[in-house]
C-alpha atoms as a PDB file:
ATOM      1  CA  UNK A   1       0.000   0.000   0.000  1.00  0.00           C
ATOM      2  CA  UNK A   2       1.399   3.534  -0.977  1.00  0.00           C
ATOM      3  CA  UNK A   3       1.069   6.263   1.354  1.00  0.00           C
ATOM      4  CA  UNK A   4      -1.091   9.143  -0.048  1.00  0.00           C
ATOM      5  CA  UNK A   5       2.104  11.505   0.443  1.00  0.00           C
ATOM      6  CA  UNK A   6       4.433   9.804  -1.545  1.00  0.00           C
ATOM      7  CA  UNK A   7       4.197   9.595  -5.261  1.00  0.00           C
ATOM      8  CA  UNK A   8       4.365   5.793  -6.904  1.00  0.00           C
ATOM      9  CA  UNK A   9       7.895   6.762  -8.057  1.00  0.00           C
ATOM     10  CA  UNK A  10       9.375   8.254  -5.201  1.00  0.00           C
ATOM     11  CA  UNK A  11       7.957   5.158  -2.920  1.00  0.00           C
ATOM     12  CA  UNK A  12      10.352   3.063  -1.430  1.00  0.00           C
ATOM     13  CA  UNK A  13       8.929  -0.398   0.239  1.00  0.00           C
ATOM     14  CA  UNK A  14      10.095  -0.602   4.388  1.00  0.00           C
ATOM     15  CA  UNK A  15      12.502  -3.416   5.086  1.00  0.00           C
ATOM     16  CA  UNK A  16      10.363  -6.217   5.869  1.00  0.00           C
ATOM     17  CA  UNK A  17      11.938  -8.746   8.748  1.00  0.00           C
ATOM     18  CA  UNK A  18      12.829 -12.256   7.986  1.00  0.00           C
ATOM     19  CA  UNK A  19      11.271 -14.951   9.655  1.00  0.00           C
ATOM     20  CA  UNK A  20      13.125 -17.935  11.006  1.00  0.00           C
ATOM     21  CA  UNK A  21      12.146 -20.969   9.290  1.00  0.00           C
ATOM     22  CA  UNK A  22      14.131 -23.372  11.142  1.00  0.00           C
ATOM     23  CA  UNK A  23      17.320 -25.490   9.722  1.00  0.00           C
ATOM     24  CA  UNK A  24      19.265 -22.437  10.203  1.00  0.00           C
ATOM     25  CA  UNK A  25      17.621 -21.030   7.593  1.00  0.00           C
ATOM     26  CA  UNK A  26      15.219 -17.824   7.081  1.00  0.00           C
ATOM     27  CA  UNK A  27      12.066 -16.663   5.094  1.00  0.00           C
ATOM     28  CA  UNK A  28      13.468 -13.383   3.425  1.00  0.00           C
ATOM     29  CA  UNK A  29      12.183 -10.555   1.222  1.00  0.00           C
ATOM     30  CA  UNK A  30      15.576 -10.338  -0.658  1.00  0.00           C
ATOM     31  CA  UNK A  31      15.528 -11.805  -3.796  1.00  0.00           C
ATOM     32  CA  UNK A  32      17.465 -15.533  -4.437  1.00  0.00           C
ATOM     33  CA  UNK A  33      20.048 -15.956  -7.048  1.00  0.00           C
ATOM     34  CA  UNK A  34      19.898 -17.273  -9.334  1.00  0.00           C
ATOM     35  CA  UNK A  35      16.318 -16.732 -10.691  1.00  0.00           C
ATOM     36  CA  UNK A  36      14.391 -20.028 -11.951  1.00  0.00           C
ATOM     37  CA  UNK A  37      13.056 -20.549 -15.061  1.00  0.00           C
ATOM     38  CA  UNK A  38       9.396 -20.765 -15.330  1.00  0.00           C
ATOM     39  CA  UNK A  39       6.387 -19.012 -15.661  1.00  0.00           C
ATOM     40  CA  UNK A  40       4.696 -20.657 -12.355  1.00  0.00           C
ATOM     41  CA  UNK A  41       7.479 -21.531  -9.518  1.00  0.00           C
ATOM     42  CA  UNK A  42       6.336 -22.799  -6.067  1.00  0.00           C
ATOM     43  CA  UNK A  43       7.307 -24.351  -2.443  1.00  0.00           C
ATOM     44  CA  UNK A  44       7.046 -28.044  -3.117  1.00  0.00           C
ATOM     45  CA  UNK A  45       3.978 -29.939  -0.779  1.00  0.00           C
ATOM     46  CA  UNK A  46       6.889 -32.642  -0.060  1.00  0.00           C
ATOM     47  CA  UNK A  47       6.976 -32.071   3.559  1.00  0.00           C
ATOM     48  CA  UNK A  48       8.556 -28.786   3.301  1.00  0.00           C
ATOM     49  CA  UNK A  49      11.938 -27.375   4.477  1.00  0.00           C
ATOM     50  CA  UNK A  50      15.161 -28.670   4.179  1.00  0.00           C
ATOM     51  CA  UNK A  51      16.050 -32.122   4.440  1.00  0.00           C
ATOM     52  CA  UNK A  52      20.372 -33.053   4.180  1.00  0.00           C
ATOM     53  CA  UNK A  53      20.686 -29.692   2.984  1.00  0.00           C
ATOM     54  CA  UNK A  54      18.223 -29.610  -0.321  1.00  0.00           C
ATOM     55  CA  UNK A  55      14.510 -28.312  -0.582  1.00  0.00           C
ATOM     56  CA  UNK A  56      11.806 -29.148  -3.044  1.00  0.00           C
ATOM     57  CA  UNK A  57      10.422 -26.126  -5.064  1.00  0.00           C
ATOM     58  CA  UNK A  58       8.003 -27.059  -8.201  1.00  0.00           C
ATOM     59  CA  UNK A  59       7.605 -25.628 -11.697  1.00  0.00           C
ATOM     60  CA  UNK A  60       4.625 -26.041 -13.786  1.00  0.00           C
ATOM     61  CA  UNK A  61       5.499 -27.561 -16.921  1.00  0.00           C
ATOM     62  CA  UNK A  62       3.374 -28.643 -20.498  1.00  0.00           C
ATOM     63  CA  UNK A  63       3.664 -31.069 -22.948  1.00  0.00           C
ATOM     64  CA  UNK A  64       2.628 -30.152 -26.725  1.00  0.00           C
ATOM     65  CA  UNK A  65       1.422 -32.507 -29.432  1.00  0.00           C
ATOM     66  CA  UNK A  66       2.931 -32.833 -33.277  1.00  0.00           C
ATOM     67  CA  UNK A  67       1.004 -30.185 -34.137  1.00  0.00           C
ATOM     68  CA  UNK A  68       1.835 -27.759 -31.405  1.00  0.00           C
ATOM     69  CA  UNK A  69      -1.589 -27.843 -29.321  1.00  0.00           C
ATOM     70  CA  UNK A  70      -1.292 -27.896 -25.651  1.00  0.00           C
ATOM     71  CA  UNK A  71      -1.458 -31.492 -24.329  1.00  0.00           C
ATOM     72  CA  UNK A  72      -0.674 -31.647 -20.368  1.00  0.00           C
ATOM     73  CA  UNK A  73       0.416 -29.579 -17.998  1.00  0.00           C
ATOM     74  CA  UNK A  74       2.118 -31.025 -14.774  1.00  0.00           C
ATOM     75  CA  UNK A  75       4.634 -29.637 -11.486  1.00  0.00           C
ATOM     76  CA  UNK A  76       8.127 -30.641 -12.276  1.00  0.00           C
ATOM     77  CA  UNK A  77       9.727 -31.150  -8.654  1.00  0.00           C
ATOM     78  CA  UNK A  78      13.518 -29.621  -8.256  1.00  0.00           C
ATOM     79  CA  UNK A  79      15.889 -29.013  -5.606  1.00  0.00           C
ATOM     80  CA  UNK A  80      17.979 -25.821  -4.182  1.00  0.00           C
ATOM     81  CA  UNK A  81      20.337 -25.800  -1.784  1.00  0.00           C
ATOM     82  CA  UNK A  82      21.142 -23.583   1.234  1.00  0.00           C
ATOM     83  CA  UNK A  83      22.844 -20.917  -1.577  1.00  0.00           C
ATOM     84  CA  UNK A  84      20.126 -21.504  -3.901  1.00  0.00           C
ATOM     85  CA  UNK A  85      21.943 -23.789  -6.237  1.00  0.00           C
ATOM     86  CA  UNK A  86      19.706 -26.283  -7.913  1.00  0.00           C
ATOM     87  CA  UNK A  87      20.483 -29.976  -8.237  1.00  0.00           C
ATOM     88  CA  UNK A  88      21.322 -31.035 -11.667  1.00  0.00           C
ATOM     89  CA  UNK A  89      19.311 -34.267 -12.008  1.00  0.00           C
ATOM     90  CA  UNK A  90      19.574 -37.258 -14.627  1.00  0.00           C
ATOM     91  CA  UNK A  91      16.395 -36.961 -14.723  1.00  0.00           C
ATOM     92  CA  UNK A  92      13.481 -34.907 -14.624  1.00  0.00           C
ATOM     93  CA  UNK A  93      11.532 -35.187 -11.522  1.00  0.00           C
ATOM     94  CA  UNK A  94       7.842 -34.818 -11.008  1.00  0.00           C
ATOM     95  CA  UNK A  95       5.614 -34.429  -8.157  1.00  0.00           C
ATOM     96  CA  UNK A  96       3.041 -36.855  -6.795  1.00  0.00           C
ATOM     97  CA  UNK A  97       0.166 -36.047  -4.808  1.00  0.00           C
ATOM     98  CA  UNK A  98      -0.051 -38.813  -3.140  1.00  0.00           C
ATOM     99  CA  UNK A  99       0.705 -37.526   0.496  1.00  0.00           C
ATOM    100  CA  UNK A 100       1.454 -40.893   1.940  1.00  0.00           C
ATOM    101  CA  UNK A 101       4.434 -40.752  -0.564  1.00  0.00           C
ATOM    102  CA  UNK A 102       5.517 -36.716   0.455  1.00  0.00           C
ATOM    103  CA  UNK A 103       8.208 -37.650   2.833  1.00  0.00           C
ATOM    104  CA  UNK A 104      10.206 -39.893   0.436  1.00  0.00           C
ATOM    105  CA  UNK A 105      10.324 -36.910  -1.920  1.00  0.00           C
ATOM    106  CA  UNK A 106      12.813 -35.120   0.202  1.00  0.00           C
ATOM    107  CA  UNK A 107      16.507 -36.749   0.980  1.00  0.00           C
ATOM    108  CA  UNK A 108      16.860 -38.741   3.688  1.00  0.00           C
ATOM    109  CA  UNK A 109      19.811 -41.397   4.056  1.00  0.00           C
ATOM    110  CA  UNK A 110      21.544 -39.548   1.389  1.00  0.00           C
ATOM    111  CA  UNK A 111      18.633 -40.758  -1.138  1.00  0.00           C
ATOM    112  CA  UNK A 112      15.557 -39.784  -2.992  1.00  0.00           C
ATOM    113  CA  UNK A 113      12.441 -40.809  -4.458  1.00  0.00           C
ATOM    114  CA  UNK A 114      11.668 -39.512  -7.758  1.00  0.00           C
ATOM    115  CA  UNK A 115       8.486 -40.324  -9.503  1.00  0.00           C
ATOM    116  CA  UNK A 116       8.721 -40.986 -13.006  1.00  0.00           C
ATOM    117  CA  UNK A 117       6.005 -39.886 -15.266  1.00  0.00           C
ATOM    118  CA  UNK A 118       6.438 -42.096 -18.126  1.00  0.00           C
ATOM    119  CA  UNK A 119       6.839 -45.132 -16.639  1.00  0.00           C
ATOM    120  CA  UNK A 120       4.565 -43.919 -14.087  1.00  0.00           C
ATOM    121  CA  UNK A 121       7.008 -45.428 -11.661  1.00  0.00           C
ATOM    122  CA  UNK A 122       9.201 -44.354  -8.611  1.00  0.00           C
ATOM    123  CA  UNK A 123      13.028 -45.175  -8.685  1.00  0.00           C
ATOM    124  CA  UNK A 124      15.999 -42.954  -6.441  1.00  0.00           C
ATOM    125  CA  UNK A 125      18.210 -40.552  -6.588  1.00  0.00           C
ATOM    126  CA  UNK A 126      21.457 -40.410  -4.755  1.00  0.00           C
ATOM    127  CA  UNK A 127      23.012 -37.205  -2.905  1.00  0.00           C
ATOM    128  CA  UNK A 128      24.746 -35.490  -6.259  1.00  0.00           C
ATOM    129  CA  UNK A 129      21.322 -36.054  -8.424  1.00  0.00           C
ATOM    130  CA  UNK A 130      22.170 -39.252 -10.051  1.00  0.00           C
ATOM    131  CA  UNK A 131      19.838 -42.573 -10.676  1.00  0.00           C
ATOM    132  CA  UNK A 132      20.705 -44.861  -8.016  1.00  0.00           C
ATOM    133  CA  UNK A 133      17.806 -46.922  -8.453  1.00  0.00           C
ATOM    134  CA  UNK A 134      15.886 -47.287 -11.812  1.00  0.00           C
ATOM    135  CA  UNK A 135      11.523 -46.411 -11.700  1.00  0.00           C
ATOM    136  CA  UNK A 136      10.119 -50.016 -11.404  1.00  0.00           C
ATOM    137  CA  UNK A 137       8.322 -49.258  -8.010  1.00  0.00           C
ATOM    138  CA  UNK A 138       4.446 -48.603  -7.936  1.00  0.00           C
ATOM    139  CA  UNK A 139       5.349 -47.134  -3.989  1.00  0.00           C
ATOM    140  CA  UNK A 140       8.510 -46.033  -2.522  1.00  0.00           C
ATOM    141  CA  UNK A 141       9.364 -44.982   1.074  1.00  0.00           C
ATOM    142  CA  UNK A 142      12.240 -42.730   2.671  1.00  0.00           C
ATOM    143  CA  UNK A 143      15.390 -44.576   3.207  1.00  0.00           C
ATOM    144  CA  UNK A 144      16.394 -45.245   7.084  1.00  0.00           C
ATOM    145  CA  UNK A 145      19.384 -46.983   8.083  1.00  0.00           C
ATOM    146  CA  UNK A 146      19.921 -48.141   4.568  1.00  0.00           C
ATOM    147  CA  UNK A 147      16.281 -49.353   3.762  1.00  0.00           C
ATOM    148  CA  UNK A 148      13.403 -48.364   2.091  1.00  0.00           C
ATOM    149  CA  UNK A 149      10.167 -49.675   1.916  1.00  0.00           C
ATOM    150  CA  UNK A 150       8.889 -50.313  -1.264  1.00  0.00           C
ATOM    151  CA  UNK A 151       6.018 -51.914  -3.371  1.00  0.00           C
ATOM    152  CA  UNK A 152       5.711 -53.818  -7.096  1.00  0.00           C
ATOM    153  CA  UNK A 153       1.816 -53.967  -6.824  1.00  0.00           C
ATOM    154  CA  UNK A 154      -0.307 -51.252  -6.889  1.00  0.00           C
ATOM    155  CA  UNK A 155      -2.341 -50.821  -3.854  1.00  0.00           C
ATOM    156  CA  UNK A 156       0.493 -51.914  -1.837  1.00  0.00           C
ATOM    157  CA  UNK A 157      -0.727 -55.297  -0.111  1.00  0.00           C
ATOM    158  CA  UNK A 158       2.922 -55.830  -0.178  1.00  0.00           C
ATOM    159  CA  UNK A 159       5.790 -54.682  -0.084  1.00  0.00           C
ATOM    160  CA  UNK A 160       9.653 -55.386   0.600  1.00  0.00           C
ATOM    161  CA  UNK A 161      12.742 -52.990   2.057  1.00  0.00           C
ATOM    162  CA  UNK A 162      15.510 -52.577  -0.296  1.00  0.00           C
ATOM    163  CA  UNK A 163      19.137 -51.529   0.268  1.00  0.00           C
ATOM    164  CA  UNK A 164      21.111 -48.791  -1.431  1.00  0.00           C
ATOM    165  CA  UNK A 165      21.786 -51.064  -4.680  1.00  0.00           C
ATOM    166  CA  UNK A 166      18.064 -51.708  -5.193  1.00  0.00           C
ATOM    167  CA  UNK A 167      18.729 -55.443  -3.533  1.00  0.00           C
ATOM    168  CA  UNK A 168      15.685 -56.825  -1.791  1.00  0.00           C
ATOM    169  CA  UNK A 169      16.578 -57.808   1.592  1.00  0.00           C
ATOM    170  CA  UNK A 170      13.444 -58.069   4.119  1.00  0.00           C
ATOM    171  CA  UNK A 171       9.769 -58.985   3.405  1.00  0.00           C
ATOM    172  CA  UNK A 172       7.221 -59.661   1.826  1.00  0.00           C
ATOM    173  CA  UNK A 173       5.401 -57.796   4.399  1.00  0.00           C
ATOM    174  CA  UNK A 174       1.976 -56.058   4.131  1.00  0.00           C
ATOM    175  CA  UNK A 175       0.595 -52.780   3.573  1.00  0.00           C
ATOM    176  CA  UNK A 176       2.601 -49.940   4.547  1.00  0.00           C
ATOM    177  CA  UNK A 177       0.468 -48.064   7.312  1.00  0.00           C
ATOM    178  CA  UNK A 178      -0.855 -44.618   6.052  1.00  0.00           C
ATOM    179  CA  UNK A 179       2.105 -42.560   8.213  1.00  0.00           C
ATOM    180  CA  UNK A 180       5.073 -42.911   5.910  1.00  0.00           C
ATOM    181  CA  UNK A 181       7.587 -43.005   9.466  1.00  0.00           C
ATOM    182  CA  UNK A 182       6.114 -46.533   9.835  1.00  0.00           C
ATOM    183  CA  UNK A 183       7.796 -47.671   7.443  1.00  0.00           C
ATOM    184  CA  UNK A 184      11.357 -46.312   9.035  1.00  0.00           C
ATOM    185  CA  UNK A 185      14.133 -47.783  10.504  1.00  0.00           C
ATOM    186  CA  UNK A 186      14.939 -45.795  13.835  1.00  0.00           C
ATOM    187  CA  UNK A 187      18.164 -47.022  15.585  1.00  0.00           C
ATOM    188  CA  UNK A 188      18.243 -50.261  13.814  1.00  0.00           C
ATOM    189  CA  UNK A 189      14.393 -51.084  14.647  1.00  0.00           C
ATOM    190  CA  UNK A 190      11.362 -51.172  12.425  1.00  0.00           C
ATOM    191  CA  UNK A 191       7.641 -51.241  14.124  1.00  0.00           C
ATOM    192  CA  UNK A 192       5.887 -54.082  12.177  1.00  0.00           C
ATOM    193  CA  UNK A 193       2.231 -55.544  12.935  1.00  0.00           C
ATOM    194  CA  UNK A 194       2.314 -58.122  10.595  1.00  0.00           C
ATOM    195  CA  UNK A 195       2.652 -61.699   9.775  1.00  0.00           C
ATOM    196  CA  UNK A 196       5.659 -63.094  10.552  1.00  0.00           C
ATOM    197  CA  UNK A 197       5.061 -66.609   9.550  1.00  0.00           C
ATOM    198  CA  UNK A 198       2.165 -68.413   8.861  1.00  0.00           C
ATOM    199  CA  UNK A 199       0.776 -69.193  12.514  1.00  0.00           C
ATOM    200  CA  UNK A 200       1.245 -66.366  14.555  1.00  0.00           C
ATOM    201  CA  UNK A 201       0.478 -62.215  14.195  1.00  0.00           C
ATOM    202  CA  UNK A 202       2.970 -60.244  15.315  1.00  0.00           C
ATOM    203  CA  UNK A 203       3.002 -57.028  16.943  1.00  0.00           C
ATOM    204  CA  UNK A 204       6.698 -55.024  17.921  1.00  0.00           C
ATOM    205  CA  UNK A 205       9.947 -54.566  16.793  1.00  0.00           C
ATOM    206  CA  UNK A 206      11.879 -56.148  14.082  1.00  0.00           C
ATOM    207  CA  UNK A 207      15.773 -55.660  12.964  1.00  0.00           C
ATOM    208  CA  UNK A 208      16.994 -54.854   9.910  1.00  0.00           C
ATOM    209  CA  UNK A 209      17.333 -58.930   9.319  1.00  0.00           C
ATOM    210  CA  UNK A 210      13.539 -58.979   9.721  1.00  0.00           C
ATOM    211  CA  UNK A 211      13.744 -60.887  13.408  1.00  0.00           C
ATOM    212  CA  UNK A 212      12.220 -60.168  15.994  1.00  0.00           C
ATOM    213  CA  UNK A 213      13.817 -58.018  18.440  1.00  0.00           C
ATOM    214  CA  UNK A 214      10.968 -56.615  21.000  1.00  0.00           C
ATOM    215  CA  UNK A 215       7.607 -58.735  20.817  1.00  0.00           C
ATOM    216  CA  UNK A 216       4.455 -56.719  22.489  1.00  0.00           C
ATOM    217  CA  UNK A 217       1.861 -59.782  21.104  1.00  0.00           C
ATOM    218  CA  UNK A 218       2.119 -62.678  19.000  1.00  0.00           C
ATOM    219  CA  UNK A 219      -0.957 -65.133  18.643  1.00  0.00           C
ATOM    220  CA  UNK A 220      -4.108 -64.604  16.674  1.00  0.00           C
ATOM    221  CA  UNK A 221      -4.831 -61.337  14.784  1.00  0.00           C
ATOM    222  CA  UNK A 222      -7.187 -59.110  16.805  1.00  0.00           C
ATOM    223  CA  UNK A 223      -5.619 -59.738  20.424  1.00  0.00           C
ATOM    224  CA  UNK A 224      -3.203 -56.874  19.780  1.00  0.00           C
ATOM    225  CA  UNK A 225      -6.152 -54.224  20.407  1.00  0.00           C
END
């Protein structure tokens, strides 16, 4: 808003404070170099902030037919670090709206899910922006202590943890609960309510060879509420 004193030209904006965002980081009015390209540019959805020193930010992109007509639009998802350098990725990234699969856009473990939007599929990305792991996954989780959940079937009845190389190493095991930290590793422990073999439900704490390391119930399904 202008004050009625001041002509348009002759106004200059007040300083406007930053706001602490957290990270070590701030909100700030100052412009950030350099400038992206793109005619629509925002935060991305993917749990927000900084995570191993990147953050998401979207684009809105469009594809054009053969004869030049608009065909699709969609949100490219990128990443800029503290000094607003953007990761140069193999490949272009796109967002998902999927919020059960937010979290795993962001780095964790020095990896990445990226979603794919040919192949409709989610593979990883390692710390400088490389494929680590090709798209074949209908669901992919964050990576913990070297894991990651991840599904083949869509719907995720089941799903497996991989390693680093895209080895599987643990599971099957069922559905991935709807909060994505579920599916983490935390200290070498996963929380699993599942099937561990044919006979007997399990309810507690599993390591990362898939045995049981704390048991809170383990007989018939139901008798864990």
């Amino acid at each position: 808003v202008i004050p009625v004193s001041a002509a348009a030209a002759e106004y200059t904006p007040p300083t406007l404070p930053d706001a602490f965002q957290g990270d070590g980081l701030y909100i700030t009015a100052t412009p950030l170099e350099p400038q992206i390209e793109g005619e629509y540019v925002a935060v991305s959805g993917a749990e927000g902030g900084f995570h191993e020193g990147w953050a998401g930010f979207l684009t809105q992109e469009e594809t054009r037919d053969q004869y030049g007509y608009l065909d699709d639009t969609y949100w490219a998802l990128h990443y800029v670090d503290r000094n607003g350098r953007k990761l140069d990725t193999a490949v272009e990234t796109s967002n998902y709206s999927d919020p059960h699969q937010n979290i795993a856009l962001n780095f964790y473990d020095g990896m990445c899910a990226f979603y794919d939007r040919e192949t409709e599929r989610f593979g990883y990305l390692d710390a400088e922006g490389n494929v680590a792991i090709e798209p074949k996954f209908t669901e992919a989780y964050a990576f913990s202590n070297g894991l990651a959940a991840v599904s083949e079937v869509y719907g995720g009845s089941e799903h497996y943890y991989i390693d680093k190389n895209g080895n599987k190493v643990l599971g099957p095991f069922g559905r991935v609960a709807d909060n994505e930290f579920s599916a983490f590793f935390s200290e070498g422990l996963l929380p699993q309510s599942d099937y561990l073999d044919r006979d007997n439900y399990f309810v507690g704490y599993v390591d990362q060879q898939g045995e049981p390391a704390i048991t809170l119930y383990s007989g018939e399904p139901g008798g864990d509420k």
